[in-house]
PDB file of N, CA and C in Angstrom:
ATOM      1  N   UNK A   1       3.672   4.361  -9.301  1.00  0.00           N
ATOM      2  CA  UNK A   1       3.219   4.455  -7.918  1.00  0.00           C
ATOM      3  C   UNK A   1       2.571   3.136  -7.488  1.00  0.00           C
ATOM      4  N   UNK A   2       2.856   3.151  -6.586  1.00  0.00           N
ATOM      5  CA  UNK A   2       2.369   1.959  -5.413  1.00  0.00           C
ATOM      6  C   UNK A   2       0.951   1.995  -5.142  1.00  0.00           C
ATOM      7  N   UNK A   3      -0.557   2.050  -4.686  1.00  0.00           N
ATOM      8  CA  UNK A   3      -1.378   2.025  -3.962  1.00  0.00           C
ATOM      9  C   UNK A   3      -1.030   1.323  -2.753  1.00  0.00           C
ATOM     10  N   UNK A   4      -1.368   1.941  -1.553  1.00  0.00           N
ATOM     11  CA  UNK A   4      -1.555   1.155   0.342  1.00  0.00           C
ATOM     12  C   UNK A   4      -2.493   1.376   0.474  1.00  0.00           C
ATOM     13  N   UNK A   5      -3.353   0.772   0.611  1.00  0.00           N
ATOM     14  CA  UNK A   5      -4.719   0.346   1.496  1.00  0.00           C
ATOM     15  C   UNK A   5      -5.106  -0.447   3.063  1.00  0.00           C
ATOM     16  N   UNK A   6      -5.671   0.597   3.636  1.00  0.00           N
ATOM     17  CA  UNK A   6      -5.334  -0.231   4.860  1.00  0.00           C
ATOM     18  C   UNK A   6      -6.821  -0.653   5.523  1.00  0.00           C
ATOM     19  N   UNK A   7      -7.107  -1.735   5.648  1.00  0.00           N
ATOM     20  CA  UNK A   7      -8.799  -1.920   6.584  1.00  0.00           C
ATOM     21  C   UNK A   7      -8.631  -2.415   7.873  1.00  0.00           C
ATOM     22  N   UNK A   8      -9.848  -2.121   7.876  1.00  0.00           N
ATOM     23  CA  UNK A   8     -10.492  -2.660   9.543  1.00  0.00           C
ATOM     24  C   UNK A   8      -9.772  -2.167  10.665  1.00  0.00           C
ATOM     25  N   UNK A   9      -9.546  -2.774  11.823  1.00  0.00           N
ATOM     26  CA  UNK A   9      -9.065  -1.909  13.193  1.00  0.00           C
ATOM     27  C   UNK A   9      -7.709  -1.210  12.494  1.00  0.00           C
ATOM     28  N   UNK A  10      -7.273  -1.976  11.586  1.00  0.00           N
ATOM     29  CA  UNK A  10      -5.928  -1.042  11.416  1.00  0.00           C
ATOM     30  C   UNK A  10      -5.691   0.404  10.953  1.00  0.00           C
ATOM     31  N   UNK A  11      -7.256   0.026   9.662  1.00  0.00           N
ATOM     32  CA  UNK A  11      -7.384   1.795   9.228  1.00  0.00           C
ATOM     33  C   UNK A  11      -7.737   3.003  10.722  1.00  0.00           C
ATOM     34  N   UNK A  12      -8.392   2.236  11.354  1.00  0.00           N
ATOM     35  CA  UNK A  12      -8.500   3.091  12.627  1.00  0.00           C
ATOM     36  C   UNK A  12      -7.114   3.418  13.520  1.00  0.00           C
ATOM     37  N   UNK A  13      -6.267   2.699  13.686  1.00  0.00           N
ATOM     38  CA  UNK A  13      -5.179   2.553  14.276  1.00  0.00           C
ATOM     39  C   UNK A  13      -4.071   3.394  13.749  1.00  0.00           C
ATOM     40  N   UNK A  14      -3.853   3.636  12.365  1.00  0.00           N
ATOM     41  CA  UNK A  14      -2.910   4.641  11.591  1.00  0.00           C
ATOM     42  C   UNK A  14      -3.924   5.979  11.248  1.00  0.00           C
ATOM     43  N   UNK A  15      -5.312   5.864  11.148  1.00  0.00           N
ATOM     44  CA  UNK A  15      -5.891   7.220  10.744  1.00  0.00           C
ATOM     45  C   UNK A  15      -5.028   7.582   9.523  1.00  0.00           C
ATOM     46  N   UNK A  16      -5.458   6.321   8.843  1.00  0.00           N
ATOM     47  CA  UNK A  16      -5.120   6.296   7.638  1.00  0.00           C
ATOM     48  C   UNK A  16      -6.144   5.567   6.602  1.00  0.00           C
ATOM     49  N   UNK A  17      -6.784   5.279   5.569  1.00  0.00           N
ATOM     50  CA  UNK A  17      -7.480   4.742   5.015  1.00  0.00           C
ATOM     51  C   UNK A  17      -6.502   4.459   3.757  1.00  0.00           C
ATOM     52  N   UNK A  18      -5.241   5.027   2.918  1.00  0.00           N
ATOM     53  CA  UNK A  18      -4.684   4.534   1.837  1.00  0.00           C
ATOM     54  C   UNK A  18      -3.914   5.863   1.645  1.00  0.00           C
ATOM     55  N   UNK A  19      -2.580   5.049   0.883  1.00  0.00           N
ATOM     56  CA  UNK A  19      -1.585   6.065   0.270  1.00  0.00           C
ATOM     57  C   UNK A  19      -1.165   6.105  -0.915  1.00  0.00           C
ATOM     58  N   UNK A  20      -0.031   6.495  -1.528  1.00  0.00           N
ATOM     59  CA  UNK A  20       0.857   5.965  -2.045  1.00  0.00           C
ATOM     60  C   UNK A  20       2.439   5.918  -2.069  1.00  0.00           C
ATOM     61  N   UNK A  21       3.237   5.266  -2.614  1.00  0.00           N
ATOM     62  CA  UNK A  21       4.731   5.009  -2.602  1.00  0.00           C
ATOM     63  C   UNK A  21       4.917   4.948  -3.850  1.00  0.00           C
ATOM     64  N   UNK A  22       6.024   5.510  -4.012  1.00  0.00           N
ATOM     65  CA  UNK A  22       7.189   5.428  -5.380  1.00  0.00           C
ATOM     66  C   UNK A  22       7.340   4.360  -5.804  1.00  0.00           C
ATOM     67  N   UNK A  23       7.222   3.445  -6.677  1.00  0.00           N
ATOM     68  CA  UNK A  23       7.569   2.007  -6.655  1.00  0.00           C
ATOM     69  C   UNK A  23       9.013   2.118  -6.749  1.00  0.00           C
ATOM     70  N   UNK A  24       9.457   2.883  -6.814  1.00  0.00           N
ATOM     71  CA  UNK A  24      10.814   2.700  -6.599  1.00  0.00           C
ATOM     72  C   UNK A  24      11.419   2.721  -5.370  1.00  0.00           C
ATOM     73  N   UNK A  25      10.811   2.821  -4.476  1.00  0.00           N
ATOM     74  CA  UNK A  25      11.057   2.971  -3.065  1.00  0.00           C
ATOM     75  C   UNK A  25      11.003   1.781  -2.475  1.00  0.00           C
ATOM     76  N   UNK A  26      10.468   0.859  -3.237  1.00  0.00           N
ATOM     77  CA  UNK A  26       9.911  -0.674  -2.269  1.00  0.00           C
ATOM     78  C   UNK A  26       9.667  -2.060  -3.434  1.00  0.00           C
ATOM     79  N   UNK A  27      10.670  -2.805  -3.378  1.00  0.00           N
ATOM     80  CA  UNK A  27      10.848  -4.344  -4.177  1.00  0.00           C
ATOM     81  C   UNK A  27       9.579  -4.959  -3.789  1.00  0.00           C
ATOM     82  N   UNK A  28       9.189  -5.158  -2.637  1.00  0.00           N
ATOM     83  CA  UNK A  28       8.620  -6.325  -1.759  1.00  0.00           C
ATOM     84  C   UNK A  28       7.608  -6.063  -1.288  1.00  0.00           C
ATOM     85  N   UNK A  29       6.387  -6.673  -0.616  1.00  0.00           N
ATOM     86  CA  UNK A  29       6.212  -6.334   0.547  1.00  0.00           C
ATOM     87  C   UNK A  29       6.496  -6.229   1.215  1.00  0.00           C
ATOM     88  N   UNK A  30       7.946  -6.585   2.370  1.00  0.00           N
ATOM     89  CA  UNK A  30       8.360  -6.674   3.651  1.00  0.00           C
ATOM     90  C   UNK A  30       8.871  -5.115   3.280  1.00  0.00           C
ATOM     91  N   UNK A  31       9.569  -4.462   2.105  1.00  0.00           N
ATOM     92  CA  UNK A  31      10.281  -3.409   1.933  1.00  0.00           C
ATOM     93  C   UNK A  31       8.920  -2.422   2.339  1.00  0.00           C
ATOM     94  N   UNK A  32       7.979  -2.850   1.627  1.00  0.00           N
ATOM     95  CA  UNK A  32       6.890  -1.457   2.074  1.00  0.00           C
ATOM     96  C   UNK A  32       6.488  -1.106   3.537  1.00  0.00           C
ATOM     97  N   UNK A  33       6.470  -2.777   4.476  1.00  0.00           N
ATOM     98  CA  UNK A  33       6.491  -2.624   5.929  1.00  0.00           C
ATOM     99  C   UNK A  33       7.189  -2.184   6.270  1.00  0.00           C
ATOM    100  N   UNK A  34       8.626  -2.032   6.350  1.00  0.00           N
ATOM    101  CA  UNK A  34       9.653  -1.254   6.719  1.00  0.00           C
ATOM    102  C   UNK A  34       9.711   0.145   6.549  1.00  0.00           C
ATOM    103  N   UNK A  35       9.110   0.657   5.101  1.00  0.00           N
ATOM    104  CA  UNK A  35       8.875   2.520   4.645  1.00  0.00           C
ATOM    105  C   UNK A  35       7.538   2.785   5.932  1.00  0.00           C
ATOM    106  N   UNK A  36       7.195   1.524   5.723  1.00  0.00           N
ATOM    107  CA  UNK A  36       5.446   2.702   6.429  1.00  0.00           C
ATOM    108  C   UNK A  36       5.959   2.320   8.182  1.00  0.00           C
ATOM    109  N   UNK A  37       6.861   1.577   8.625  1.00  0.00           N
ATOM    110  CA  UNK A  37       7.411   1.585  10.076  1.00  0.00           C
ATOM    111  C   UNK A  37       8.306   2.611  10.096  1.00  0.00           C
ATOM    112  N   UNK A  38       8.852   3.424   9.173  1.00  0.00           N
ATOM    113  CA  UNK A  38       9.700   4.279   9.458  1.00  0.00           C
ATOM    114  C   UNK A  38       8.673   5.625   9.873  1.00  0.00           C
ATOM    115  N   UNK A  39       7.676   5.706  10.148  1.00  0.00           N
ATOM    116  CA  UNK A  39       6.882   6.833   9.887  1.00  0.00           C
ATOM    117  C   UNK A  39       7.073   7.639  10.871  1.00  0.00           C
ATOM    118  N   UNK A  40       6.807   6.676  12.111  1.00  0.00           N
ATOM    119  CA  UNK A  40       6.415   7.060  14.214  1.00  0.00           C
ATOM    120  C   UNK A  40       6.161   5.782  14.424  1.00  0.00           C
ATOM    121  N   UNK A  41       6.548   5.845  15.668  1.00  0.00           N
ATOM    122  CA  UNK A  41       6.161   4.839  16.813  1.00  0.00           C
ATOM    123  C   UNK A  41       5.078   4.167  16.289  1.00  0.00           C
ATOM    124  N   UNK A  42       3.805   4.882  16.041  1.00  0.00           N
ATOM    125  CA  UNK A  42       2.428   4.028  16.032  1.00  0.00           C
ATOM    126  C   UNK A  42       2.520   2.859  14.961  1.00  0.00           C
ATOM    127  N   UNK A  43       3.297   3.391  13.763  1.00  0.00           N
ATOM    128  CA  UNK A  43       3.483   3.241  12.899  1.00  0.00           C
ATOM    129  C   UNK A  43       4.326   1.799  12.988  1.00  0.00           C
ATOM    130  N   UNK A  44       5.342   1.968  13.649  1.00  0.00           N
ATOM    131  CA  UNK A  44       5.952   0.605  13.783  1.00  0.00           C
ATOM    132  C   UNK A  44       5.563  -0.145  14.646  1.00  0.00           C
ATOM    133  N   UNK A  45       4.778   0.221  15.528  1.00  0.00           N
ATOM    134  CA  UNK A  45       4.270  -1.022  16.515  1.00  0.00           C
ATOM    135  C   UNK A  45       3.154  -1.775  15.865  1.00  0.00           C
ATOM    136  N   UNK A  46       2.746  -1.398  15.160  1.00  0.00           N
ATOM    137  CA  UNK A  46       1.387  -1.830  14.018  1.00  0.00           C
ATOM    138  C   UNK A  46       2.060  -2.525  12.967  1.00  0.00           C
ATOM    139  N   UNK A  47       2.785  -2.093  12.455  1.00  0.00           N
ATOM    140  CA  UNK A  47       3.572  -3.114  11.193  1.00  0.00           C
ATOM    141  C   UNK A  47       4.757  -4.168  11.688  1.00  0.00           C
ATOM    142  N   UNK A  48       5.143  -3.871  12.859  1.00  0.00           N
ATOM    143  CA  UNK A  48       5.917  -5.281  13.433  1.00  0.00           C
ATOM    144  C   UNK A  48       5.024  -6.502  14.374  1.00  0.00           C
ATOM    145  N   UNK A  49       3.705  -6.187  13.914  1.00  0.00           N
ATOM    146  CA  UNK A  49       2.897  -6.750  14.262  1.00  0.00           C
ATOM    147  C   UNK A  49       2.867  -8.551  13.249  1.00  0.00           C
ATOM    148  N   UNK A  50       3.846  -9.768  13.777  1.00  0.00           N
ATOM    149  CA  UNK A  50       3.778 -10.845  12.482  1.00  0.00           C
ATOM    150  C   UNK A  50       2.301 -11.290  12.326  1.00  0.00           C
ATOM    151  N   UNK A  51       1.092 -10.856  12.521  1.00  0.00           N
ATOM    152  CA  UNK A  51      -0.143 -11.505  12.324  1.00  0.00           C
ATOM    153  C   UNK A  51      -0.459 -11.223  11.456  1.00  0.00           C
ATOM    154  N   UNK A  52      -0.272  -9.620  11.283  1.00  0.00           N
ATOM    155  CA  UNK A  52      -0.543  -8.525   9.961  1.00  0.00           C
ATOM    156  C   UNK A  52      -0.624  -9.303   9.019  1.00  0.00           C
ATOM    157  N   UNK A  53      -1.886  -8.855   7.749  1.00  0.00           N
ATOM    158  CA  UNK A  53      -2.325  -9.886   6.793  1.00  0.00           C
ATOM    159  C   UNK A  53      -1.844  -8.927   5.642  1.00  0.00           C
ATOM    160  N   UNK A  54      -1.459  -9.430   4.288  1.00  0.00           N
ATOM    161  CA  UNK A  54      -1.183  -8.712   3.171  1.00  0.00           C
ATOM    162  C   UNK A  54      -1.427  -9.196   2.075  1.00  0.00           C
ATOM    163  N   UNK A  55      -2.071  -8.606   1.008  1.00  0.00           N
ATOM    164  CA  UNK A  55      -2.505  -8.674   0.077  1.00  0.00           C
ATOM    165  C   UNK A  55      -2.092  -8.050  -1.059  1.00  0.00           C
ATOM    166  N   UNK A  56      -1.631  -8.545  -2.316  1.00  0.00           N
ATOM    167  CA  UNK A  56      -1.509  -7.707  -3.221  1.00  0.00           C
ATOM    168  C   UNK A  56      -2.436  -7.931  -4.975  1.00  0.00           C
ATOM    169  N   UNK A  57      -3.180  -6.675  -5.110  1.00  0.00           N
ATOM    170  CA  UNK A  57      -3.922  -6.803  -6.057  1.00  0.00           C
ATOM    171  C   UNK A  57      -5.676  -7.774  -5.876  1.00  0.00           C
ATOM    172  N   UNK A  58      -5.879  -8.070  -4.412  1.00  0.00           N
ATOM    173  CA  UNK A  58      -6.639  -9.025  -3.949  1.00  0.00           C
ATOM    174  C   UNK A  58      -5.927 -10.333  -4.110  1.00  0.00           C
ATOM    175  N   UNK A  59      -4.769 -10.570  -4.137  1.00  0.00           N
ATOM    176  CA  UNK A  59      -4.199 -12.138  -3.833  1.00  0.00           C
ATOM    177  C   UNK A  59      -3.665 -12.324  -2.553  1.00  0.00           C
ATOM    178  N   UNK A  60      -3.869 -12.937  -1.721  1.00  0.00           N
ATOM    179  CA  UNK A  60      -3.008 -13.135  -0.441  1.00  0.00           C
ATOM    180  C   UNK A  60      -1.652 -13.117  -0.656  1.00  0.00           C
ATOM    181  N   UNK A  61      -0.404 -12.464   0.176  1.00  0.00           N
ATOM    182  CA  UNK A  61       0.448 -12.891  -0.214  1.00  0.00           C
ATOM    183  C   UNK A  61       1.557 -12.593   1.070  1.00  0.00           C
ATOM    184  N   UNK A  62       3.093 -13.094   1.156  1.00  0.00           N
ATOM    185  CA  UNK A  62       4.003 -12.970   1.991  1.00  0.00           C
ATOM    186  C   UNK A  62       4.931 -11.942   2.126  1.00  0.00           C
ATOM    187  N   UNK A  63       5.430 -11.648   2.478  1.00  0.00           N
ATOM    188  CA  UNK A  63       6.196 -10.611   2.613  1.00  0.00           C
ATOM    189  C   UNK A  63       7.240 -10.595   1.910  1.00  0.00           C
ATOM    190  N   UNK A  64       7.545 -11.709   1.214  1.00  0.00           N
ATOM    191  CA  UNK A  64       8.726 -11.571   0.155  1.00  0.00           C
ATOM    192  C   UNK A  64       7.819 -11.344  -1.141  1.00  0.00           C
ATOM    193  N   UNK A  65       6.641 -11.110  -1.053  1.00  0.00           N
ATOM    194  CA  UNK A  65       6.189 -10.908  -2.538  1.00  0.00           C
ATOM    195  C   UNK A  65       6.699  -9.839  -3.368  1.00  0.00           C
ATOM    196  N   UNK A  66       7.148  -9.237  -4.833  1.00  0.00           N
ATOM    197  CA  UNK A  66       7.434  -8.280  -5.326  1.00  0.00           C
ATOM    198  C   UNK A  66       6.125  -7.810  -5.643  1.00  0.00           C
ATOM    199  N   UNK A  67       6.768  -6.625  -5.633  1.00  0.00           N
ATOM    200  CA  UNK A  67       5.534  -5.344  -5.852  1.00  0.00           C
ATOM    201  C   UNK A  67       6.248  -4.580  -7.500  1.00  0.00           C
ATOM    202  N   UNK A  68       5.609  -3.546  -7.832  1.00  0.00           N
ATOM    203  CA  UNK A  68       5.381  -2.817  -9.128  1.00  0.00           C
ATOM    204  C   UNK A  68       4.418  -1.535  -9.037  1.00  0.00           C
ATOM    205  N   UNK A  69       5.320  -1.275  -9.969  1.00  0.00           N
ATOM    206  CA  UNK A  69       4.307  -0.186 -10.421  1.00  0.00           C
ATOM    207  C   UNK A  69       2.905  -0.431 -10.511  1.00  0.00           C
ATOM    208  N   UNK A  70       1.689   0.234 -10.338  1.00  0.00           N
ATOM    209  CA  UNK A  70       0.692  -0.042 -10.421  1.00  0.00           C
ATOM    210  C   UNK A  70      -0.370  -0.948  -9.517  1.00  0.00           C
ATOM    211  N   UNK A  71       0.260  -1.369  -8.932  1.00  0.00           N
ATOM    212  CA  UNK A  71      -0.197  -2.646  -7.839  1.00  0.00           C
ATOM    213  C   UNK A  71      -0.670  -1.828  -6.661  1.00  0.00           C
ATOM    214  N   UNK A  72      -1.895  -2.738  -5.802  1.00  0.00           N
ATOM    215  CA  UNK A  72      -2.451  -2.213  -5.045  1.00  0.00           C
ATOM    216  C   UNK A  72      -2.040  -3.114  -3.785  1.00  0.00           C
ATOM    217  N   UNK A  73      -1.717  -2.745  -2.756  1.00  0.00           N
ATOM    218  CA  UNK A  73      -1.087  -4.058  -1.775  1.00  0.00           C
ATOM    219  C   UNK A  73      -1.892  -3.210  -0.313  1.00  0.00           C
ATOM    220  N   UNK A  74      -2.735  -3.968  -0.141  1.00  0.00           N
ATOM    221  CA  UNK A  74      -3.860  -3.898   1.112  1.00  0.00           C
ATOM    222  C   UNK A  74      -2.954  -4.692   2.425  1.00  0.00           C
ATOM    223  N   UNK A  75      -2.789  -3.993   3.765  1.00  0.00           N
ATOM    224  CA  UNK A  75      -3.022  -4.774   4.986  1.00  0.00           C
ATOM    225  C   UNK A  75      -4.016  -4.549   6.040  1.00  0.00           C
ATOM    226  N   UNK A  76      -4.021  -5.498   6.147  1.00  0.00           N
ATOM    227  CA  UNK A  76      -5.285  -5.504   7.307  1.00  0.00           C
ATOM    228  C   UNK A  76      -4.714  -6.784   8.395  1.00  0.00           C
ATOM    229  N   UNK A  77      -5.762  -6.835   9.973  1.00  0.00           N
ATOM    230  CA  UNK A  77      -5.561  -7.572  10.652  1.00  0.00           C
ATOM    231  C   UNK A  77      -6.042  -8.940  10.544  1.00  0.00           C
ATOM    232  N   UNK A  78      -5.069  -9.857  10.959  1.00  0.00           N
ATOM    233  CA  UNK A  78      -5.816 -11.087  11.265  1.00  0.00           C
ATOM    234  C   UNK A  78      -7.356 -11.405  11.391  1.00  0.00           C
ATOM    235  N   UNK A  79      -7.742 -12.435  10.928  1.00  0.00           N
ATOM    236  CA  UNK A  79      -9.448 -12.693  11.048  1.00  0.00           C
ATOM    237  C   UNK A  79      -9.565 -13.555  12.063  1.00  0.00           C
ATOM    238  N   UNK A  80     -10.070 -13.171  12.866  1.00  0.00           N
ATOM    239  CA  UNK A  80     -11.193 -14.115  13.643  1.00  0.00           C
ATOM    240  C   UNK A  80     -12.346 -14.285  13.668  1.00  0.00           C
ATOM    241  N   UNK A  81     -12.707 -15.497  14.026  1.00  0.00           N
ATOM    242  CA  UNK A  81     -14.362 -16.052  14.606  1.00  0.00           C
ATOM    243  C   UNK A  81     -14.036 -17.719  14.046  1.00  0.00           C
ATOM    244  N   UNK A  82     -15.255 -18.059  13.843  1.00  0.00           N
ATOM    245  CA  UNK A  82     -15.387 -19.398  13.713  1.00  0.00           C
ATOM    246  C   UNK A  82     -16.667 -19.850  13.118  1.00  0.00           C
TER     247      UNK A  82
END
């Protein structure tokens, strides 16, 4: 299994705080954006969002990153301030 973790405005935005996925369901990150856009509408207007930040295991990472069994892959929104 996969861990999804989701923070900040976004956990508010899906009324979601974390899931999980089959790792067999998803190579990548971009593959897991695509399972969790298949959900509803809300769902894909939030993950075709390109600002969306992703993380896997606490490493920053891109959307071609591979995923695994066991791995925890967090998104959250863009940071601002200064």
């Amino acid at each position: 299994m996969i861990k999804i973790v989701f923070f900040a405005a976004l956990r508010e935005q899906l009324d979601c705080a974390e899931l999980s996925l089959a790792a067999d369901d998803a190579k990548t990150v971009d593959d897991i954006k695509q399972l969790l856009s298949d959900k509803n509408e809300q769902w894909q207007q939030t993950f075709s969002n390109a600002s969306l930040l992703s993380a896997v295991n606490h490493d920053m990472v891109d959307g071609s990153h591979l995923v695994k069994s066991g791995d925890e892959v967090a998104f959250f929104p863009p940071v601002t301030g200064g």
